[in-house]
Protein backbone atom coordinates (compact mmCIF):
# COMPACT_ATOMS: atom_id res chain seq x y z
CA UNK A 1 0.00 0.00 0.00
CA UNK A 2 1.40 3.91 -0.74
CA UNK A 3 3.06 5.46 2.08
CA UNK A 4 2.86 8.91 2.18
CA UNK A 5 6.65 11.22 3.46
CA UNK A 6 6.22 14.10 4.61
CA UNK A 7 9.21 16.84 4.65
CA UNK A 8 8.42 20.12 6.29
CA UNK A 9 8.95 22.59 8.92
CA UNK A 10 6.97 23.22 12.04
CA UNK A 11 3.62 23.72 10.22
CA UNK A 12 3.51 20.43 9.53
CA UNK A 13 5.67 18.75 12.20
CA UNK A 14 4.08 16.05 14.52
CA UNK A 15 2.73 17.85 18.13
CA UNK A 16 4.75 17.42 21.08
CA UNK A 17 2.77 16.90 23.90
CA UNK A 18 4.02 19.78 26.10
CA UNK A 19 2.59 22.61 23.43
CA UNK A 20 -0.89 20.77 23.26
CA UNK A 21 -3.13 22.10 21.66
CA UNK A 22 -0.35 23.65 19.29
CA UNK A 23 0.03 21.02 16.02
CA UNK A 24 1.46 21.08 12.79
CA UNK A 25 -1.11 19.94 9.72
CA UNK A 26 0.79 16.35 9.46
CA UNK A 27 -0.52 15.44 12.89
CA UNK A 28 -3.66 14.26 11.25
CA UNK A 29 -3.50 13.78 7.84
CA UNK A 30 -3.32 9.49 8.47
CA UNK A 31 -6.70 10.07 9.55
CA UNK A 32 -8.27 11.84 6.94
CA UNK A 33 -5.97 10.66 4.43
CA UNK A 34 -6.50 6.85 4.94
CA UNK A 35 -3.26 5.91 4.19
CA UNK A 36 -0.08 5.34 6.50
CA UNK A 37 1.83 8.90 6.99
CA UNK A 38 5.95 9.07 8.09
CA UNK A 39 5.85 12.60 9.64
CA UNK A 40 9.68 14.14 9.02
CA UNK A 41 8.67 17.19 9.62
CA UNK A 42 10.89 19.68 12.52
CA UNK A 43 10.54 23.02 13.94
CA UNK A 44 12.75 25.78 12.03
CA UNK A 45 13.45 23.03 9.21
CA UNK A 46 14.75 25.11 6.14
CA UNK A 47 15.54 22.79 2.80
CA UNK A 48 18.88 23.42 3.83
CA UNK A 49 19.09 22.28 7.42
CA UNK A 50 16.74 19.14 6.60
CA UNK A 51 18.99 17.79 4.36
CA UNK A 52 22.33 19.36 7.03
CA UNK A 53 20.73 16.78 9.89
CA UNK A 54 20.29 14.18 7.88
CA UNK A 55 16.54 14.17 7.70
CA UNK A 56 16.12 14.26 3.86
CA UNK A 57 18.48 10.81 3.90
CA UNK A 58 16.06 9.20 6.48
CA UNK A 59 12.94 9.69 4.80
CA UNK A 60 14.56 8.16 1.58
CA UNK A 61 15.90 5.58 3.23
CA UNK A 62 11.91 4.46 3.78
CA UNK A 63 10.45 5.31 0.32
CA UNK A 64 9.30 2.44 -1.50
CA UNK A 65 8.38 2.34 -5.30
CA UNK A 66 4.74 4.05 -5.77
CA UNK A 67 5.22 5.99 -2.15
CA UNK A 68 4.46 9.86 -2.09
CA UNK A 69 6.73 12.80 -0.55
CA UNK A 70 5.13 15.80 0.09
CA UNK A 71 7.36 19.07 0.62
CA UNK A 72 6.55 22.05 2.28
CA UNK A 73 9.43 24.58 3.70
CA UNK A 74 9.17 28.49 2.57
CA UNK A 75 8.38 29.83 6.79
CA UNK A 76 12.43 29.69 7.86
CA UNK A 77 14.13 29.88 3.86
CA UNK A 78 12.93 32.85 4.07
CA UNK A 79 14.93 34.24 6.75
CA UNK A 80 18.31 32.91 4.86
CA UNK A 81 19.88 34.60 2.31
CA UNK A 82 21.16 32.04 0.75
CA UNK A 83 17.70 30.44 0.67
CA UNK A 84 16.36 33.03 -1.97
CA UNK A 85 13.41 31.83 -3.55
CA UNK A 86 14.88 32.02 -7.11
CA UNK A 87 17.70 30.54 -5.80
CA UNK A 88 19.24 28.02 -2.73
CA UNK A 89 15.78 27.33 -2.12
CA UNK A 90 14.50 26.19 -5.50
CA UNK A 91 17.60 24.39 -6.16
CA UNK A 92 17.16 22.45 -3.43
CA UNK A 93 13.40 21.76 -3.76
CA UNK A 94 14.37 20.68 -7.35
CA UNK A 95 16.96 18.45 -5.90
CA UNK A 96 14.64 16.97 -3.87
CA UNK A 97 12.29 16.36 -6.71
CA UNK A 98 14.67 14.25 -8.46
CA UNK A 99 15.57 12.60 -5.50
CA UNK A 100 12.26 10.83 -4.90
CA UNK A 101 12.08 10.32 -8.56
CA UNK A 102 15.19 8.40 -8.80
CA UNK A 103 13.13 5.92 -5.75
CA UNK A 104 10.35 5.66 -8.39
CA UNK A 105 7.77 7.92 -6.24
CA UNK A 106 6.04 10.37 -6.32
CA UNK A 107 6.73 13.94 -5.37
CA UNK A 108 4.09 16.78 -4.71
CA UNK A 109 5.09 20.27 -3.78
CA UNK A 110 3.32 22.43 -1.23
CA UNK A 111 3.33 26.39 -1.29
CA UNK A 112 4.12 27.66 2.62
CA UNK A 113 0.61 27.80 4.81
CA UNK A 114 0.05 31.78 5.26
CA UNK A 115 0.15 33.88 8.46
CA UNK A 116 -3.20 35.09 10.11
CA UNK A 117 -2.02 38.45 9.62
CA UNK A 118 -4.57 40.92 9.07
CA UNK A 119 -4.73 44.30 7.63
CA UNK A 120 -8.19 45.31 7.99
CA UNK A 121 -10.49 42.31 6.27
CA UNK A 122 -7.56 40.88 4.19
CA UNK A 123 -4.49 39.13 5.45
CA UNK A 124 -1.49 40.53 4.55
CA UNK A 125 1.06 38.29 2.89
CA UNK A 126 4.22 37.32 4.13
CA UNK A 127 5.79 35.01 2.11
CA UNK A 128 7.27 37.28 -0.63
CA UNK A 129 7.77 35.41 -3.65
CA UNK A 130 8.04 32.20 -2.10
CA UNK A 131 4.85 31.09 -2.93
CA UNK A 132 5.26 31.80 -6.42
CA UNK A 133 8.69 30.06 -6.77
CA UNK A 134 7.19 26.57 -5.47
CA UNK A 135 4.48 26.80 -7.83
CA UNK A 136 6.87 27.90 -11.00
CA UNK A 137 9.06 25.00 -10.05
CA UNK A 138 5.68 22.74 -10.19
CA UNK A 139 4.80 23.60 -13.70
CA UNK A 140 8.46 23.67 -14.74
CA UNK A 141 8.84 20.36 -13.15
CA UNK A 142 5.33 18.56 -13.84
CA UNK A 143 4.73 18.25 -10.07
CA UNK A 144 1.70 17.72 -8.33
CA UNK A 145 0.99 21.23 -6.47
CA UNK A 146 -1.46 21.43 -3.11
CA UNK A 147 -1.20 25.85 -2.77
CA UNK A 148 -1.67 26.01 0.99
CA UNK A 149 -0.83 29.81 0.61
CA UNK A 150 -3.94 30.51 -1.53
CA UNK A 151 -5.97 28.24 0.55
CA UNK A 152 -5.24 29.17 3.97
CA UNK A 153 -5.49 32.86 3.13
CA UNK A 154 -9.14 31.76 2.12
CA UNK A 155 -9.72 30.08 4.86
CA UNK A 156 -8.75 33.20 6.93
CA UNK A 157 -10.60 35.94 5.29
CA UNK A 158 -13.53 33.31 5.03
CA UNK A 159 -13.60 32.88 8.78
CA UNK A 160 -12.79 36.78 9.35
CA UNK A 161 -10.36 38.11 11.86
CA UNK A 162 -12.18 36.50 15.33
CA UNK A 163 -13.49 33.65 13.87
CA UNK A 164 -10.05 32.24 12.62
CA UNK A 165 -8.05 32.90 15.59
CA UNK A 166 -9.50 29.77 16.97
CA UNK A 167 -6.92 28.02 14.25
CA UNK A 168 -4.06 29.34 15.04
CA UNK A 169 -2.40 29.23 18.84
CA UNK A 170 -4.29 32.07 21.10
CA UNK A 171 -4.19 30.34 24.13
CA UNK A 172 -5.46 32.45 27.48
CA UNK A 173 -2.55 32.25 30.78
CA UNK A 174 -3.58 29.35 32.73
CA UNK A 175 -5.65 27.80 29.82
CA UNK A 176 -3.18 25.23 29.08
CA UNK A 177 -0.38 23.58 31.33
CA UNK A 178 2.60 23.91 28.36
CA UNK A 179 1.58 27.42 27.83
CA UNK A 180 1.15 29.09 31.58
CA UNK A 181 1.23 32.42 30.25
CA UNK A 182 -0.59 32.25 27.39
CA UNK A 183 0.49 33.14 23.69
CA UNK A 184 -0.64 34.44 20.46
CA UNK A 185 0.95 32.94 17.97
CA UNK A 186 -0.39 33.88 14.42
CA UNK A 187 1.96 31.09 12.31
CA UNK A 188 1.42 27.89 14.57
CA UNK A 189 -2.03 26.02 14.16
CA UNK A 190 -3.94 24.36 17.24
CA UNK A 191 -5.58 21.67 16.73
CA UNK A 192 -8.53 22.83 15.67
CA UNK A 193 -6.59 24.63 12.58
CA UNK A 194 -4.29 21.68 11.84
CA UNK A 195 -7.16 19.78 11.44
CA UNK A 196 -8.56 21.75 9.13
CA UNK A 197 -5.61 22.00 6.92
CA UNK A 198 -4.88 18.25 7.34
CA UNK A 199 -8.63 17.70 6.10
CA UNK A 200 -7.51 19.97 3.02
CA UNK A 201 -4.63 18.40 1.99
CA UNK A 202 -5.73 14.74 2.26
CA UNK A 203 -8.77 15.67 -0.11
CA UNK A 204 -5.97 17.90 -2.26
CA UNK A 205 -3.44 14.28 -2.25
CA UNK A 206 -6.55 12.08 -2.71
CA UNK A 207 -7.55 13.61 -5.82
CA UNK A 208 -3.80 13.91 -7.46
CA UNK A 209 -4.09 10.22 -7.02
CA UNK A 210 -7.00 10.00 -8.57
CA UNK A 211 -9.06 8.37 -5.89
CA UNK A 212 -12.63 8.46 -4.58
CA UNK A 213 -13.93 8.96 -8.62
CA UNK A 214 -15.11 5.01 -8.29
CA UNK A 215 -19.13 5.64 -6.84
CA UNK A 216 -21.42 6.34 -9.76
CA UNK A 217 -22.51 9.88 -10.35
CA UNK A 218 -25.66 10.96 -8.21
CA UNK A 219 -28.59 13.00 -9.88
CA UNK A 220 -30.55 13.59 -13.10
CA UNK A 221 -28.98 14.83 -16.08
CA UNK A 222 -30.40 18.33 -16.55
CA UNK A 223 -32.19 18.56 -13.43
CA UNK A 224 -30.11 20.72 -10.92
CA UNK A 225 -30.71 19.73 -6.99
């Protein structure tokens, strides 16, 4: 049966128990996803550092023929010069690429989840050209593309400004034992929010793979519901 990798940073990185409720999206994507998931995924991960620590050579090491990688960095390349979109970073995203090709599997490219940062009703992006990179190197590449910067930005202006927080990590003091003093953190999901984006990008992985089309088509032809 596929096996789905996942290489990321903390967005999508496995909870740790002490920041519950905080989450990354890979947390649950077994369970919506309904295959097995290998969560590689680390806090501050750049496409540099994951292959530095030897990360990128561990999840290889378990990729079988027919398996599926899933990238998402963009949150800490961005801080690194030598991480420019049109450059370190795409190079190594491409490297990557090729890598899980040569393991006859199947790579899909993520764009970087957005920051609930508002301005006014909109949220103001923060990931430069980032985004736009990743999803150049897609087409240029023939990769499978989930855009987790246009949807989450959605998702956010859908919800509104207090509706959405409840995604992200707003925790009051005393709310939670990890988090005594409370936060606000408008980049880290709770669960609630990595939920959400974990139902997302199953549905997003599920239909690159061309599954749940199998159930005949429901309705009368010409007679809308």
């Amino acid at each position: 049966m596929t096996r789905y990798h996942l290489a990321g940073d903390s967005t999508v990185a496995p909870g740790k128990p002490p920041e519950h409720p905080m989450a990354g999206w890979g947390t649950f994507l077994a369970e919506r996803l309904g295959f097995e998931v290998c969560n590689h995924a680390f806090g501050g991960a750049t496409t540099q550092s994951f292959l530095d620590v030897g990360s990128w050579q561990r999840l290889l090491d378990g990729v079988r023929s027919g398996d599926v990688v899933v990238i998402q960095f963009g949150h800490n390349d961005q801080k690194e010069a030598e991480l420019d979109a049109r450059g370190g970073f795409t190079d190594r995203l491409r490297a990557m690429i090729e890598d899980v090709r040569e393991c006859d599997a199947r790579a899909v490219l993520c764009t970087p989840v957005e920051r609930r940062w508002f301005a006014g009703s909109r949220v103001d992006p923060t990931h430069g050209d980032y985004p736009n990179a990743v999803r150049e190197l897609a087409r240029s590449t023939g990769t499978p593309l989930v855009d987790l910067t246009a949807f989450t930005t959605w998702l956010y202006e859908d919800l509104g400004d207090r509706a959405s927080r409840s995604l992200l990590s707003h925790y009051a003091p005393g709310e939670y034992p990890g988090w005594p003093d409370g936060l606000t953190d408008d980049t880290h999901f709770s669960v609630t929010g990595a939920r959400r984006i974990a139902a997302f990008v199953a549905l997003s992985l599920r239909a690159i793979a061309g599954l749940d089309g199998d159930q005949p088509a429901k309705g009368r032809r010409g007679i809308v519901p």
